[in-house]
Protein backbone atom coordinates (compact mmCIF):
# COMPACT_ATOMS: atom_id res chain seq x y z
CA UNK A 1 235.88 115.68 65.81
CA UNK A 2 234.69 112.44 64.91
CA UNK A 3 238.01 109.89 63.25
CA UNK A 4 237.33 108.79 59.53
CA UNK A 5 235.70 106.21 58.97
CA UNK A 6 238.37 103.38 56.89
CA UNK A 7 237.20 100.44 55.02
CA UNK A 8 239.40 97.63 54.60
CA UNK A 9 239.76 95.46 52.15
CA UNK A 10 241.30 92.07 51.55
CA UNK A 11 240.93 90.24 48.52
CA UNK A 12 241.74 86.32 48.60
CA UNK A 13 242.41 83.83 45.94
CA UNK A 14 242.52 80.34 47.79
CA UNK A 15 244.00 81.82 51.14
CA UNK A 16 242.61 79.26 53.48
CA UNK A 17 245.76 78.94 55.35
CA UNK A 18 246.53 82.29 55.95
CA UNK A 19 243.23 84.53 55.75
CA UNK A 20 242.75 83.66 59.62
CA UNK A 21 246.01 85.17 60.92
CA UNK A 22 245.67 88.40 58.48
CA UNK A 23 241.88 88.48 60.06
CA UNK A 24 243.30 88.70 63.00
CA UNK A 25 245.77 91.53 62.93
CA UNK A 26 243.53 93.54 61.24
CA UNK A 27 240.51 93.19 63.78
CA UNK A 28 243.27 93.96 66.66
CA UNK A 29 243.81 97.79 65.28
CA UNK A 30 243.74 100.32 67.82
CA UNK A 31 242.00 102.82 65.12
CA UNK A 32 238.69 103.24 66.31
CA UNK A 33 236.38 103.31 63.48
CA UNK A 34 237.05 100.74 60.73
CA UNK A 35 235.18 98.00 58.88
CA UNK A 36 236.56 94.82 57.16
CA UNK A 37 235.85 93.96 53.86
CA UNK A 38 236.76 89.89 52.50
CA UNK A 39 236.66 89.43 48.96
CA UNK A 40 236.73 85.73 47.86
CA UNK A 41 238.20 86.27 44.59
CA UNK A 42 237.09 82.81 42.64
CA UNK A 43 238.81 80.50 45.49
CA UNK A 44 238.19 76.75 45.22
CA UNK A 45 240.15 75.54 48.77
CA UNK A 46 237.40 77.04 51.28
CA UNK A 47 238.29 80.53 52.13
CA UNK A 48 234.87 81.89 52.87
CA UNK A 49 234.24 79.05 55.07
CA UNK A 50 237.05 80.38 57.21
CA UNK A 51 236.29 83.61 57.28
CA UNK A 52 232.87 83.08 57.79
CA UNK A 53 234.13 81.22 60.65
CA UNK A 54 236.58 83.99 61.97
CA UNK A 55 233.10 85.80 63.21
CA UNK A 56 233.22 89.15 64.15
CA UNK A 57 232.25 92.16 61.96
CA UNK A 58 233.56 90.76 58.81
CA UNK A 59 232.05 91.79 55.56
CA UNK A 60 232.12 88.62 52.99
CA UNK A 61 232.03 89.41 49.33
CA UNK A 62 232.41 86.92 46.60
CA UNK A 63 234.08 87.73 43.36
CA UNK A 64 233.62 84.78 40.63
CA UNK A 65 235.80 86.69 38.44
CA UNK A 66 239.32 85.56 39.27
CA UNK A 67 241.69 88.48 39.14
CA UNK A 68 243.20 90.43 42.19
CA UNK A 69 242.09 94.08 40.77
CA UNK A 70 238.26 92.68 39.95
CA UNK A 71 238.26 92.27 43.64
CA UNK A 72 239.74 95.37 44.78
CA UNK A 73 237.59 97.14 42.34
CA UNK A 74 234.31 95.09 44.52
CA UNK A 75 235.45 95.75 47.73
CA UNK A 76 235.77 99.86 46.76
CA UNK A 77 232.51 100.27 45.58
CA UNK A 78 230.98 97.87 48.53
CA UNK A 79 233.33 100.72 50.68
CA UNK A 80 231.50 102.59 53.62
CA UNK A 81 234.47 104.40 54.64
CA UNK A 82 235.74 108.30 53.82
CA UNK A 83 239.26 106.03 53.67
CA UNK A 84 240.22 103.05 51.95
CA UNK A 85 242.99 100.38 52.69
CA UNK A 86 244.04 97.56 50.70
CA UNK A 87 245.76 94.99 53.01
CA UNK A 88 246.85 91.64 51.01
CA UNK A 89 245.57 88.33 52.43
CA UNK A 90 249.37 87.25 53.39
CA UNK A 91 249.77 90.72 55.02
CA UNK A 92 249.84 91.22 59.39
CA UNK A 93 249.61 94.80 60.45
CA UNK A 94 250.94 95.74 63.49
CA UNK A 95 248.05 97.33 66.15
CA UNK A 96 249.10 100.89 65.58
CA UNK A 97 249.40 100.52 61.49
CA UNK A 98 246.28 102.19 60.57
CA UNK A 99 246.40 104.80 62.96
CA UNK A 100 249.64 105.99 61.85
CA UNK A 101 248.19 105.88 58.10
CA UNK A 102 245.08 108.11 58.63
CA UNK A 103 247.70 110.49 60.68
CA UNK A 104 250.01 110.54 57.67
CA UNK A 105 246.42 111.66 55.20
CA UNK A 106 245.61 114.47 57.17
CA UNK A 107 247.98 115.97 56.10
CA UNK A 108 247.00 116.54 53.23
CA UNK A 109 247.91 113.38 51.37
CA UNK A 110 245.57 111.24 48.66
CA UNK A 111 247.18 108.36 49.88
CA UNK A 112 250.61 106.77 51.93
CA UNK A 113 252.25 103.64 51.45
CA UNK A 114 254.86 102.11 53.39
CA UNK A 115 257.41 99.06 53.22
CA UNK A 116 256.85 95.42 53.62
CA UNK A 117 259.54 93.59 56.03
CA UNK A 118 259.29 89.94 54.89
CA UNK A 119 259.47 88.26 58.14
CA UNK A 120 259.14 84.58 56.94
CA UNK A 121 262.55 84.31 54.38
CA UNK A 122 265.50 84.61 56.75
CA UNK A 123 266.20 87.81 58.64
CA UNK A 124 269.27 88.95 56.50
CA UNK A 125 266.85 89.04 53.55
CA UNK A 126 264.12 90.86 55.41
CA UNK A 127 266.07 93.42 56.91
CA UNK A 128 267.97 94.04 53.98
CA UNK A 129 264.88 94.12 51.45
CA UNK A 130 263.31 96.56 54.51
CA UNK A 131 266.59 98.88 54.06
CA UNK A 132 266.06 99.01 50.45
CA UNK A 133 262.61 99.75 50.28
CA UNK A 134 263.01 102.77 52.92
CA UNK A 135 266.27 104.16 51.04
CA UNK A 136 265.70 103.34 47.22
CA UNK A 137 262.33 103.30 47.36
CA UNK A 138 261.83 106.38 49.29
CA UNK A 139 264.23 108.41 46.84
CA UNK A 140 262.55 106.72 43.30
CA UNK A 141 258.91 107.94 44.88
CA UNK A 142 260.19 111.72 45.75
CA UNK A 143 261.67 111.65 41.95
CA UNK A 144 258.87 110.78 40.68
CA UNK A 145 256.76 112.90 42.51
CA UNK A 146 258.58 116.42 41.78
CA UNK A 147 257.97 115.50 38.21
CA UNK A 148 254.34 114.39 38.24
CA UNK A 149 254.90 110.96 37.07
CA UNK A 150 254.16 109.04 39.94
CA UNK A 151 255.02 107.54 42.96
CA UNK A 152 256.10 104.49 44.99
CA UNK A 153 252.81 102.62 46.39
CA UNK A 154 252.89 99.16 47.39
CA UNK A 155 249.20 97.99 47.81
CA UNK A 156 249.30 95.62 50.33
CA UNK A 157 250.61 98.24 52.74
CA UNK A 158 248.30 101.31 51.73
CA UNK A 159 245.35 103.89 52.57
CA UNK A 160 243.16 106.02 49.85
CA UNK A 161 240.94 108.38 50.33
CA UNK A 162 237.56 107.29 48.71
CA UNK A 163 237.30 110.83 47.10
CA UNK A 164 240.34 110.43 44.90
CA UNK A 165 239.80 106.92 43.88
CA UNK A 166 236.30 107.86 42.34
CA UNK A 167 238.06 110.79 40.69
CA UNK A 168 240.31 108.21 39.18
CA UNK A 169 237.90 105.84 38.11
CA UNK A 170 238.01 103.25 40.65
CA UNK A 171 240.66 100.63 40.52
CA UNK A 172 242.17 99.74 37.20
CA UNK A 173 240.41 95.93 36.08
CA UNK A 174 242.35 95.94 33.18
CA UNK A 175 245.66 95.17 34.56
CA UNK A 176 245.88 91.75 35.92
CA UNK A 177 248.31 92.10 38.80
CA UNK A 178 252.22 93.27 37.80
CA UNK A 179 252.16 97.35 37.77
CA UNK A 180 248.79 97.61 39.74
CA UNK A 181 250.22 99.53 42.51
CA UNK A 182 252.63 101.78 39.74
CA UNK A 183 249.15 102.34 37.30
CA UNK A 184 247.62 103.28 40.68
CA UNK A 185 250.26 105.80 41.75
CA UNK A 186 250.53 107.30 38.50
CA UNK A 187 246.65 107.99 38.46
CA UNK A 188 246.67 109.41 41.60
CA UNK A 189 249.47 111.61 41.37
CA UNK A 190 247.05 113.33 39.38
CA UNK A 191 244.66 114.34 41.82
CA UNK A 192 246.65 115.05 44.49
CA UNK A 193 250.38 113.67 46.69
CA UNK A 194 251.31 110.57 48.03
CA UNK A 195 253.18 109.92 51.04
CA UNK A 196 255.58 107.51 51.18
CA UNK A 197 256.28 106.79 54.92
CA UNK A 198 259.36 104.58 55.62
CA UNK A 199 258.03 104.27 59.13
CA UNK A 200 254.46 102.68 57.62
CA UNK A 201 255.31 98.73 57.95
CA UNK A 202 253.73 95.85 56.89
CA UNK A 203 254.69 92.25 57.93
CA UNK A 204 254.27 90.15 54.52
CA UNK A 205 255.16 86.45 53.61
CA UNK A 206 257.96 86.31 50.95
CA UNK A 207 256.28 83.13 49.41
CA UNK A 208 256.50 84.66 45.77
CA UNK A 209 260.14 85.47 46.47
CA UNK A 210 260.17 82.03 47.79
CA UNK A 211 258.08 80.01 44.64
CA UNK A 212 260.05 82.26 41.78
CA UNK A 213 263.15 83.57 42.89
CA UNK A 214 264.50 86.77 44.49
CA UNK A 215 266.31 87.48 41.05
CA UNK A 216 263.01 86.61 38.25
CA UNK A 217 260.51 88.66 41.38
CA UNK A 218 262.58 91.52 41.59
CA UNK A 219 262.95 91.76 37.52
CA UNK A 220 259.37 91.20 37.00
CA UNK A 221 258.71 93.85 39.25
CA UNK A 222 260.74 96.52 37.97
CA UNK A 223 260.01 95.60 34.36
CA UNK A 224 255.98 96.59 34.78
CA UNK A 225 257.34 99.45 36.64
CA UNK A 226 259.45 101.13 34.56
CA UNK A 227 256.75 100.39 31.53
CA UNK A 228 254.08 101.65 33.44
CA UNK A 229 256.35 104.77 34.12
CA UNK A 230 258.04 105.36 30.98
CA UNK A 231 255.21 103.57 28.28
């Protein structure tokens, strides 16, 4: 039986710096069918130039309209792929990442998501954010989905099947980035389950944790989740 085919897709607002190394991890997956998908969402510091300079079978899209869920929304209906990931331009997967994923959808699963360890804000705070997300986390998306009201996605660290996300409308363009991944597991909660695998784990730079605060990042967060959850 032939794997499913998984399209990829990174969207990238002035990621110059850090769109090679993400590149990188993703093109070093073990999974053996997958294609990558770059959306330039409005960047002004040369990001296409570097991934047009990455080589290799990299699809480059360019989405004027700045917004991180206009260019999710392109790269899904660009898509080639039964599957779809969403990996974040400050994201490095390990090898075996998407593998695992794909394992955890034939299960029958719409989609997984997994935790982020932040690997570049001391390792107290990473490992300790990692515990919470597999404990707390984990509990909060079983709540929510024995009572049909959701889940816990994080979309930098997740796989969709293509099927669902047309039954849901594609992504949602109206939101412009708090409560995109909590709109997106409420929507698809309706079509099917989501997995939340604590084993799933993304490397991810803390810089917004960094640039705001651990205190205003976490209560921005869980204000747009608990209104998307409880509107």
């Amino acid at each position: 039986m032939n794997p499913k085919k998984v399209s990829i897709i990174i969207s990238a607002h002035n990621e110059a710096e850090n769109i090679t190394r993400t590149l990188a991890a993703v093109s070093a997956l073990t999974y053996p069918d997958f294609e990558i998908i770059v959306v330039d969402n409005a960047s002004t510091d040369g990001t296409s130039e570097v991934v047009r300079k990455f080589g290799g079978p990299v699809k480059l899209l360019q989405q004027p309209r700045k917004g991180v869920q206009f260019a999710r929304e392109m790269g899904r209906q660009a898509a080639t792929g039964e599957l779809i990931a969403f990996v974040d331009a400050v994201c490095l997967p390990s090898p075996s990442w998407l593998t695992r994923a794909v394992a955890d959808l034939d299960e029958g699963f719409v989609a997984v998501s997994g935790p982020y360890y932040y690997y570049d804000h001391g390792k107290f705070f990473g490992f300790a954010s990692l515990f919470f997300q597999k404990v707390f986390y984990k509990t909060i998306h079983q709540i929510l989905q024995l009572s049909h009201r959701g889940g816990t996605m994080v979309f930098g660290n997740c796989v969709v099947t293509k099927e669902a996300l047309i039954k849901i409308g594609g992504i949602n363009t109206k939101i412009e980035f708090y409560g995109d991944d909590t709109d997106l597991a409420k929507k698809l909660t309706a079509v099917g389950r989501i997995y939340y695998d604590t084993g799933l784990v993304v490397r991810r730079s803390a810089r917004r944790f960094k640039n705001l605060g651990t205190f205003r990042t976490l209560a921005t967060y869980w204000w747009f989740f608990l209104k998307n959850i409880f509107p």
